[in-house]
Protein backbone atom coordinates (compact mmCIF):
# COMPACT_ATOMS: atom_id res chain seq x y z
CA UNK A 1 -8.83 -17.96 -8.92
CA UNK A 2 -7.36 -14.50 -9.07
CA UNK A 3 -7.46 -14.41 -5.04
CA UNK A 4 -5.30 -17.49 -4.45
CA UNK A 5 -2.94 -16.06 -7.32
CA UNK A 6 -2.73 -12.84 -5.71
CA UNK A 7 -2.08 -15.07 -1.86
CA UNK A 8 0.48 -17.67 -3.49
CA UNK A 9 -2.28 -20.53 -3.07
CA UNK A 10 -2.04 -23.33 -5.33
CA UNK A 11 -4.62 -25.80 -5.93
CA UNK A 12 -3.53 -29.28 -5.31
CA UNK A 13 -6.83 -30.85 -5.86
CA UNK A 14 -10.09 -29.76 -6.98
CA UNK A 15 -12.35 -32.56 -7.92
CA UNK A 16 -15.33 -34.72 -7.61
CA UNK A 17 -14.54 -37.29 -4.96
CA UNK A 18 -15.93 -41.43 -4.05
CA UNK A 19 -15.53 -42.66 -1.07
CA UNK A 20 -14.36 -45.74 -1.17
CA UNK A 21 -14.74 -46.07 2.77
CA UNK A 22 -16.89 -44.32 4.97
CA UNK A 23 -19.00 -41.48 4.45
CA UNK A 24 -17.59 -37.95 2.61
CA UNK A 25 -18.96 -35.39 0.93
CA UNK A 26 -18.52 -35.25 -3.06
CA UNK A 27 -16.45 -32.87 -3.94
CA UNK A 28 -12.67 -31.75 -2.67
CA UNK A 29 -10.62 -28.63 -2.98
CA UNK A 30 -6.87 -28.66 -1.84
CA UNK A 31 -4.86 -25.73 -1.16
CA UNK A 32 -1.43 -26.19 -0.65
CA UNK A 33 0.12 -22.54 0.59
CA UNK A 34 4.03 -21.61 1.25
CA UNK A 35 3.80 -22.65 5.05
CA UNK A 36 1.06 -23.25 8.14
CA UNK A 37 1.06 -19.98 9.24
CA UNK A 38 0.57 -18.52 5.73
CA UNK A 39 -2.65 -20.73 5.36
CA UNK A 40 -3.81 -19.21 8.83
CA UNK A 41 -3.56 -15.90 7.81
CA UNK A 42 -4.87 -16.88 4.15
CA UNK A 43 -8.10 -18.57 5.90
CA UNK A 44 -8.84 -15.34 7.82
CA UNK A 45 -8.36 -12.63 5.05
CA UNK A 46 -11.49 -10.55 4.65
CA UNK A 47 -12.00 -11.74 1.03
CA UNK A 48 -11.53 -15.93 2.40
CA UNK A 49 -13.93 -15.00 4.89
CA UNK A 50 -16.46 -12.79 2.23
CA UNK A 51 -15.93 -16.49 0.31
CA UNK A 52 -16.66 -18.84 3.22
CA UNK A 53 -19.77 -17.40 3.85
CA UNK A 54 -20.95 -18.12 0.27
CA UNK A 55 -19.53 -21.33 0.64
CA UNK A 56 -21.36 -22.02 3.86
CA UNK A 57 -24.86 -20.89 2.44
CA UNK A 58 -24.68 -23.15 -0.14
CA UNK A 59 -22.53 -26.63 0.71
CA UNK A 60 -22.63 -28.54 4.22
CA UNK A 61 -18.96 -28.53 3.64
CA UNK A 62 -15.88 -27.68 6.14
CA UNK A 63 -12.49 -26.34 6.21
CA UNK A 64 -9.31 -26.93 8.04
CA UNK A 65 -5.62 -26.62 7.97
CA UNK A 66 -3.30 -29.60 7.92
CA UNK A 67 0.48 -28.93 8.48
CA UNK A 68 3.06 -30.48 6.13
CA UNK A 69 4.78 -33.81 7.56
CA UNK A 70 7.41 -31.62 8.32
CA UNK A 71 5.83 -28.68 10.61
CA UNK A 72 3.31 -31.49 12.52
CA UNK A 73 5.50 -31.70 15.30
CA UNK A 74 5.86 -28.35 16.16
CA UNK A 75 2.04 -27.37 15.36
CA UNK A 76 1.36 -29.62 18.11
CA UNK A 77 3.74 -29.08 20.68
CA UNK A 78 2.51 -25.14 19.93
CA UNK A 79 -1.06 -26.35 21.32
CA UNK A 80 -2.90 -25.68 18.25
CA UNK A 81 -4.95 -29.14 18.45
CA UNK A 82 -5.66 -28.84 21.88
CA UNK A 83 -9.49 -28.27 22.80
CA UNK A 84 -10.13 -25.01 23.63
């Protein structure tokens, strides 16, 4: 998509999924962005959000942000996971 050209997203996945445990939904989109904080700011651009609520009207899916192996250490000790 022109918008994740334009925000240096790259699609890691984008496929029809089976579970082969549990419960999921059927399809799968991975982005993979230059760092955790650029996939924050990505998620909250005005066009991500313009997209999200598309998304939302028409899938029961969700979104989140997963740090590399790398950054998971300091994402936590930041307090992002922590309950508001």
């Amino acid at each position: 998509m022109p918008i994740d050209k334009k925000y240096g997203a790259h699609v890691m996945v984008g496929s029809p999924v089976k579970a082969l445990e549990g419960a999921m939904l059927t399809h799968m989109v991975i982005l993979k962005l230059e760092s955790f904080e650029a996939a924050q700011t990505y998620f909250n651009l005005p066009e991500i959000t313009e997209l999200s609520k598309l998304r939302k009207s028409i899938t029961d899916g969700w979104a989140t942000i997963v740090p590399c192996d790398a950054d998971t250490a300091r994402i936590v000790d930041s307090g992002y996971f922590r309950e508001s």
